[in-house]
Structure formats: C-alpha cells, structure tokens
N, C-alpha and C. Protein backbone atom coordinates (compact mmCIF):
# COMPACT_ATOMS: atom_id res chain seq x y z
N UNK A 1 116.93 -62.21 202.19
CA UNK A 1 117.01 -62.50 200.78
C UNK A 1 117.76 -63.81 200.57
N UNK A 2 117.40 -64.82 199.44
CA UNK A 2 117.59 -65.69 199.30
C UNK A 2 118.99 -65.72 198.37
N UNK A 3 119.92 -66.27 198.20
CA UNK A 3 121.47 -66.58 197.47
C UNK A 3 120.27 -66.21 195.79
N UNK A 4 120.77 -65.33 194.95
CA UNK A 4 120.34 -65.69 193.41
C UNK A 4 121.07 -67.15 193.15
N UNK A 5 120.08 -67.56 192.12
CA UNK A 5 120.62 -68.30 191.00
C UNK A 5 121.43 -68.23 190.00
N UNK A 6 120.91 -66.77 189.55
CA UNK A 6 120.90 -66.26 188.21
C UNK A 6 121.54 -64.65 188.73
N UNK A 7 122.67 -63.89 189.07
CA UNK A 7 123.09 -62.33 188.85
C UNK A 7 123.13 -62.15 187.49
N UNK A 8 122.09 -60.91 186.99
CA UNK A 8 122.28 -60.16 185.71
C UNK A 8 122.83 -58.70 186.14
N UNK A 9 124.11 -58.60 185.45
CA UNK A 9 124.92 -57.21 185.88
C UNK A 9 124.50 -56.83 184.86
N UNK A 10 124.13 -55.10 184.83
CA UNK A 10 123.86 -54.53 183.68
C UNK A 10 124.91 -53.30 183.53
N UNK A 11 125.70 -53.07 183.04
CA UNK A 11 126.76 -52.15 182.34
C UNK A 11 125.35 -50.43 182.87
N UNK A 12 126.23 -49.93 183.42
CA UNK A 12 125.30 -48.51 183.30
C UNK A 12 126.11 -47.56 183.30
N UNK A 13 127.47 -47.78 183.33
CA UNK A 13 128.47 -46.75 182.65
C UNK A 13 128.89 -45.75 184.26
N UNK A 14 129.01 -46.41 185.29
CA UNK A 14 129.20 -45.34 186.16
C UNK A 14 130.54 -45.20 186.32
N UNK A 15 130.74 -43.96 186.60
CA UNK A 15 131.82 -43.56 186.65
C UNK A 15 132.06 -42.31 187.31
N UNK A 16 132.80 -42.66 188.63
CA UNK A 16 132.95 -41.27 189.67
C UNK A 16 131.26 -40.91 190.48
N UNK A 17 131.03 -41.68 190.30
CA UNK A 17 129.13 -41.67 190.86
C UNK A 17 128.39 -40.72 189.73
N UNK A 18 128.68 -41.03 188.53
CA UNK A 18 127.72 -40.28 187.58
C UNK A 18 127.76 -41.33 186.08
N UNK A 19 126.25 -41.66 185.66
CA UNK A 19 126.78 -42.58 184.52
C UNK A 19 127.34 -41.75 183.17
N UNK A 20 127.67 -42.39 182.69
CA UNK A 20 128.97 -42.09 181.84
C UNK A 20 129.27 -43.41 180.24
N UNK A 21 129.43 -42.53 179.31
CA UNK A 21 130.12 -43.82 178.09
C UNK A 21 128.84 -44.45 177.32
N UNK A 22 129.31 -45.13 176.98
CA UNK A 22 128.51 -46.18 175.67
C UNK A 22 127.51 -46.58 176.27
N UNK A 23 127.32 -47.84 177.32
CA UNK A 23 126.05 -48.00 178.00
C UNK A 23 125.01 -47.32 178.38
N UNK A 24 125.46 -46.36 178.67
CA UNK A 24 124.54 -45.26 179.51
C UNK A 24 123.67 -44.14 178.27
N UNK A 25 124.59 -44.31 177.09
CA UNK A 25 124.38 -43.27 175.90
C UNK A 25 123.35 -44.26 175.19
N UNK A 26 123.54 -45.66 175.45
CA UNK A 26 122.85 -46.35 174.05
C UNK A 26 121.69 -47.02 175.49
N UNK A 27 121.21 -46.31 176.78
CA UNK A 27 119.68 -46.49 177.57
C UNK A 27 119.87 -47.66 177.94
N UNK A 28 121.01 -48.33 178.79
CA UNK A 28 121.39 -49.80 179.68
C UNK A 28 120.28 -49.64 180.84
N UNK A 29 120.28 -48.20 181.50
CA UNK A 29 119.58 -48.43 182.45
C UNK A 29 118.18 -48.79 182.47
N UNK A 30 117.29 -49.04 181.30
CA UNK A 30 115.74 -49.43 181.02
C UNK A 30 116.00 -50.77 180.94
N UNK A 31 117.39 -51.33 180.51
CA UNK A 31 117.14 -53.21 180.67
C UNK A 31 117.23 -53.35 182.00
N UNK A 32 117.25 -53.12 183.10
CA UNK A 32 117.36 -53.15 184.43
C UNK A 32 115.37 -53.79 184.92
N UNK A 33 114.63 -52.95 184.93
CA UNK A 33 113.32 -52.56 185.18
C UNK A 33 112.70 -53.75 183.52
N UNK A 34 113.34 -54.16 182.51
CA UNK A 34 112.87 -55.31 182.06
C UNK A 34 113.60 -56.15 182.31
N UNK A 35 114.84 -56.41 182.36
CA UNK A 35 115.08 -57.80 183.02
C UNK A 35 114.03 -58.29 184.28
N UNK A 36 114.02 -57.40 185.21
CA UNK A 36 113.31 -57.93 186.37
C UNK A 36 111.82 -58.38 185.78
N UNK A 37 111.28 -57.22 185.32
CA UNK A 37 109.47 -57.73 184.30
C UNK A 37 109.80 -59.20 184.03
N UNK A 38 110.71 -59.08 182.95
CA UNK A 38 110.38 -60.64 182.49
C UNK A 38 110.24 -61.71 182.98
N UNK A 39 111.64 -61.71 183.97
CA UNK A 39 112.10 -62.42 184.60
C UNK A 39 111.01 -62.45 185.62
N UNK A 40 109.99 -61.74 186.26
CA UNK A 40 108.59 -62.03 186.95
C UNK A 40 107.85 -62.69 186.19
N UNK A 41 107.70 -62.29 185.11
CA UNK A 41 106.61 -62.57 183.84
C UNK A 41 106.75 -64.40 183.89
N UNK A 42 108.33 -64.54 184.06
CA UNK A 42 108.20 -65.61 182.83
C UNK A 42 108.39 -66.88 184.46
N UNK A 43 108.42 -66.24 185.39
CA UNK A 43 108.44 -66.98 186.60
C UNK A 43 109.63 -67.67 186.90
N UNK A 44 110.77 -67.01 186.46
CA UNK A 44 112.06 -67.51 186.36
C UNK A 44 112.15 -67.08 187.96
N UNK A 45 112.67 -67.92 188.85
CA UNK A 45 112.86 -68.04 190.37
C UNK A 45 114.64 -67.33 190.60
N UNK A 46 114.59 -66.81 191.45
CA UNK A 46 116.36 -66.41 191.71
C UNK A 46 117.32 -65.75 190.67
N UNK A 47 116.18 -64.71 190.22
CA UNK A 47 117.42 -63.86 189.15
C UNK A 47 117.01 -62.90 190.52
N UNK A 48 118.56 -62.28 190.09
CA UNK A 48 119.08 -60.55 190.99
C UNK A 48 119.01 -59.87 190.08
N UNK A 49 119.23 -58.41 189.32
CA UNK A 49 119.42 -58.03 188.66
C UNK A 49 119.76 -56.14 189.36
N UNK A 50 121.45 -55.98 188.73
CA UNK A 50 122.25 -55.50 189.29
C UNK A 50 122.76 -54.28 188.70
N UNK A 51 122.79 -53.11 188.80
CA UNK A 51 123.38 -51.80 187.71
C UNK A 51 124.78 -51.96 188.44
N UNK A 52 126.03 -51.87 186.97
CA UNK A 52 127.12 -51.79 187.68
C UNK A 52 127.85 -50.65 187.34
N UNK A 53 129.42 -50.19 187.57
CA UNK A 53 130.03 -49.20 186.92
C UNK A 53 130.65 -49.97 185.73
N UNK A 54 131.43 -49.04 184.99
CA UNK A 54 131.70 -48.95 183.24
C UNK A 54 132.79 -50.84 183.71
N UNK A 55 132.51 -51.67 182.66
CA UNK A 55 132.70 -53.15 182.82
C UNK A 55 134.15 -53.40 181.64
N UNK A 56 134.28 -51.72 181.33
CA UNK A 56 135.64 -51.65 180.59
C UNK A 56 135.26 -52.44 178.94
N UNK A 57 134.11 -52.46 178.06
CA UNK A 57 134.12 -53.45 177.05
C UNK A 57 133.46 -52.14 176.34
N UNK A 58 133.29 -50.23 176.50
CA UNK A 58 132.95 -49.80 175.69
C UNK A 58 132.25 -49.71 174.47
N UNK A 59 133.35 -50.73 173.79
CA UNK A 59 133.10 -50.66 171.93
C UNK A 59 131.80 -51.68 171.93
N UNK A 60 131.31 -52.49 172.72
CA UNK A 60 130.61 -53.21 172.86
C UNK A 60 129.16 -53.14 173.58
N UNK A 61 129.13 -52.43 173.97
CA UNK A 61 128.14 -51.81 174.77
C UNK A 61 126.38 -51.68 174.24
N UNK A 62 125.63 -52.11 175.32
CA UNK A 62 125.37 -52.49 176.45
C UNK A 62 125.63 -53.52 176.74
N UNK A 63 126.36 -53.81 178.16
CA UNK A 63 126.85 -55.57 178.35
C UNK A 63 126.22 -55.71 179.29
N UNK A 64 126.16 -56.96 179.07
CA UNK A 64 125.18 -58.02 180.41
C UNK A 64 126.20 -58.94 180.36
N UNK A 65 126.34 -59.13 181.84
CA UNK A 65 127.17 -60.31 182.53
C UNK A 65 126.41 -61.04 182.99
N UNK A 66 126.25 -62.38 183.31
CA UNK A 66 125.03 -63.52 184.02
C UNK A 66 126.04 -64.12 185.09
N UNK A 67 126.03 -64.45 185.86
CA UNK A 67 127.09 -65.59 187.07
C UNK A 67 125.75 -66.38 187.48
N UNK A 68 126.19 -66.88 187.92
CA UNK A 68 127.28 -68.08 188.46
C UNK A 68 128.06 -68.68 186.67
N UNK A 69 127.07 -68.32 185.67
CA UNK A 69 127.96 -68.53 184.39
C UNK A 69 129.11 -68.18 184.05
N UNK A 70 129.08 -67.00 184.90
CA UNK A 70 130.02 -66.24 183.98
C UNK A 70 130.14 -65.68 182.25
N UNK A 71 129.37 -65.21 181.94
CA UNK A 71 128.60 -65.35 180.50
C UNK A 71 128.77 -63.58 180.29
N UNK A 72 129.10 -63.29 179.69
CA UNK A 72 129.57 -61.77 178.95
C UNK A 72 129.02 -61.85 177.80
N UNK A 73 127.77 -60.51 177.59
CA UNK A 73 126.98 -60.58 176.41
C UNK A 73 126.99 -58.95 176.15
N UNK A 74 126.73 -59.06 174.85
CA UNK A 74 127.33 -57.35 173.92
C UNK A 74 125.83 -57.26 173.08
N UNK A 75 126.37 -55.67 173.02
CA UNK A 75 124.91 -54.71 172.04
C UNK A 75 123.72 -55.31 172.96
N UNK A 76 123.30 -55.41 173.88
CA UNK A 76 122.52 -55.69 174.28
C UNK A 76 120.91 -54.98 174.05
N UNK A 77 119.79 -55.23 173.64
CA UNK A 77 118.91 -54.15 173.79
C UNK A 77 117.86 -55.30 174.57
N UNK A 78 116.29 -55.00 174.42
CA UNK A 78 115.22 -55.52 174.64
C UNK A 78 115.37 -57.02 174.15
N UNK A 79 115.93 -57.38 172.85
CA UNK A 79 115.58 -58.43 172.05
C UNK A 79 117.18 -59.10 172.80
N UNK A 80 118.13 -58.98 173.21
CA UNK A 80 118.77 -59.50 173.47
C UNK A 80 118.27 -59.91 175.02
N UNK A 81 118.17 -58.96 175.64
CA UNK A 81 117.28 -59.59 176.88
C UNK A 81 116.36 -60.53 177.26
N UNK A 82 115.38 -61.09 175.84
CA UNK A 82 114.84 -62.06 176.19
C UNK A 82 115.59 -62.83 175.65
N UNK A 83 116.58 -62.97 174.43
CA UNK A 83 117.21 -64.14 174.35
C UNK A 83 118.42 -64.99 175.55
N UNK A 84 118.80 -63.76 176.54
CA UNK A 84 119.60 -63.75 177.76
C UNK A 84 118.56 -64.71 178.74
N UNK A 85 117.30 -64.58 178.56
CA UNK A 85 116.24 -65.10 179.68
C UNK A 85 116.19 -66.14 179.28
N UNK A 86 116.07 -66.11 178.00
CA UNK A 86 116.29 -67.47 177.46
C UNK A 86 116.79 -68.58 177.36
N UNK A 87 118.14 -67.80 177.15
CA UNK A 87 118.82 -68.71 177.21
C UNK A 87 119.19 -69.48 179.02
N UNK A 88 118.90 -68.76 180.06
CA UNK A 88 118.73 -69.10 181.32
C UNK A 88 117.59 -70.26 181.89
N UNK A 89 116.39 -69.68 180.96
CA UNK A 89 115.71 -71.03 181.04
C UNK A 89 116.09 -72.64 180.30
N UNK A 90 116.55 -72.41 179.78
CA UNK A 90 117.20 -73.68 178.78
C UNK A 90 117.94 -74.08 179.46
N UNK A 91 118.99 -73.24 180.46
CA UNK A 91 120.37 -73.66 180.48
C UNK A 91 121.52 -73.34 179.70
N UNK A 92 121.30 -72.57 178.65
CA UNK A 92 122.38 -72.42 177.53
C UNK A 92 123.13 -70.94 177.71
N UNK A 93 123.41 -70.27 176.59
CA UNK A 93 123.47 -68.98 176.25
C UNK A 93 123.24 -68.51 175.19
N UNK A 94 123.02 -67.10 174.94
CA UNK A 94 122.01 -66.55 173.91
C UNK A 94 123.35 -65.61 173.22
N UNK A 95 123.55 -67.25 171.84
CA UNK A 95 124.93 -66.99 171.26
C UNK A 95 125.19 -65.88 170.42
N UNK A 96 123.86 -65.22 169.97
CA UNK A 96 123.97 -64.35 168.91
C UNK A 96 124.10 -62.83 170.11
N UNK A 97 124.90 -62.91 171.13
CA UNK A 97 125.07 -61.57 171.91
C UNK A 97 126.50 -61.92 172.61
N UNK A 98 126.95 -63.21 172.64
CA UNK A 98 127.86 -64.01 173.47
C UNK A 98 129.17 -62.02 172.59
N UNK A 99 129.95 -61.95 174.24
CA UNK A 99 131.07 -61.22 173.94
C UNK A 99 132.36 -62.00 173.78
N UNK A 100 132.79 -62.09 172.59
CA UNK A 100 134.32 -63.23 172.23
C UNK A 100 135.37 -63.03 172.91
C-alpha cells in the first residue's frame, strides 16, 4: 500500500471494543463505505479512510478528521462529506463543518 495523501478518520464512537455515544447514534459508520464511493467516483487518488474510537468532541458529532491537514469537521452527514471531498479537491476546507 501506497503512503495516503488524504487520511479521513471517521468518529464511530468505539469504546471498550463496542461502538458507543453520539457518532455511532447519529450512523458515522455509513460515511465510511461513502467516503471511499466518492472518493472512487470522483477519482480522488490517495484517500485512506479510517473508523476510529470516540475522538472526545461528543456534542459535535459525527466528526471527520482529514491529515496530513489536520482539519476537524462536525455534524457531519452525506452533504458534509462531499463538501469534505471537496474541499480536498480544491485544496481548501469545507468551512461550513470546520470544528472551532
């Protein structure tokens, strides 16, 4: 496997090896299986895309983290996901999810 470009961590609320909390209650784990779609779809080269345990931001939930950015994004659903892809193809970030 090649170094990603692009790691998308997706919040899936684990906790003690069972998911758990806000992410997991408000369906984090279906952006997993579309991040990757799109990210095929749209021929974006070197995304990973990663389920992690609880990322501690609860009240905020579903979060997506991006690196090498470092980029922390909140409420996440479908529509924030393509603006996350989005904003990866540009180069930018997809401000209307940015976590303050």
């Amino acid at each position: 496997m090649d170094k990603p470009k692009h790691h998308i961590l997706v919040c899936c609320s684990y906790r003690q090896g069972t998911p758990q909390g806000v992410c997991h209650k408000k369906d984090s784990a279906n952006l997993l299986p579309y991040f990757e779609q799109e990210a095929d779809d749209r021929g974006i080269e070197g995304v990973l895309v990663t389920s992690t345990g609880c990322l501690k931001a609860c009240d905020n939930g579903p979060i997506v983290v991006v690196y090498p950015q470092n980029v922390w994004y909140k409420n996440v659903d479908e529509a924030g996901a393509d603006a996350i892809l989005d904003a990866i193809e540009a180069g930018g970030v997809a401000e209307d999810y940015l976590l303050a």
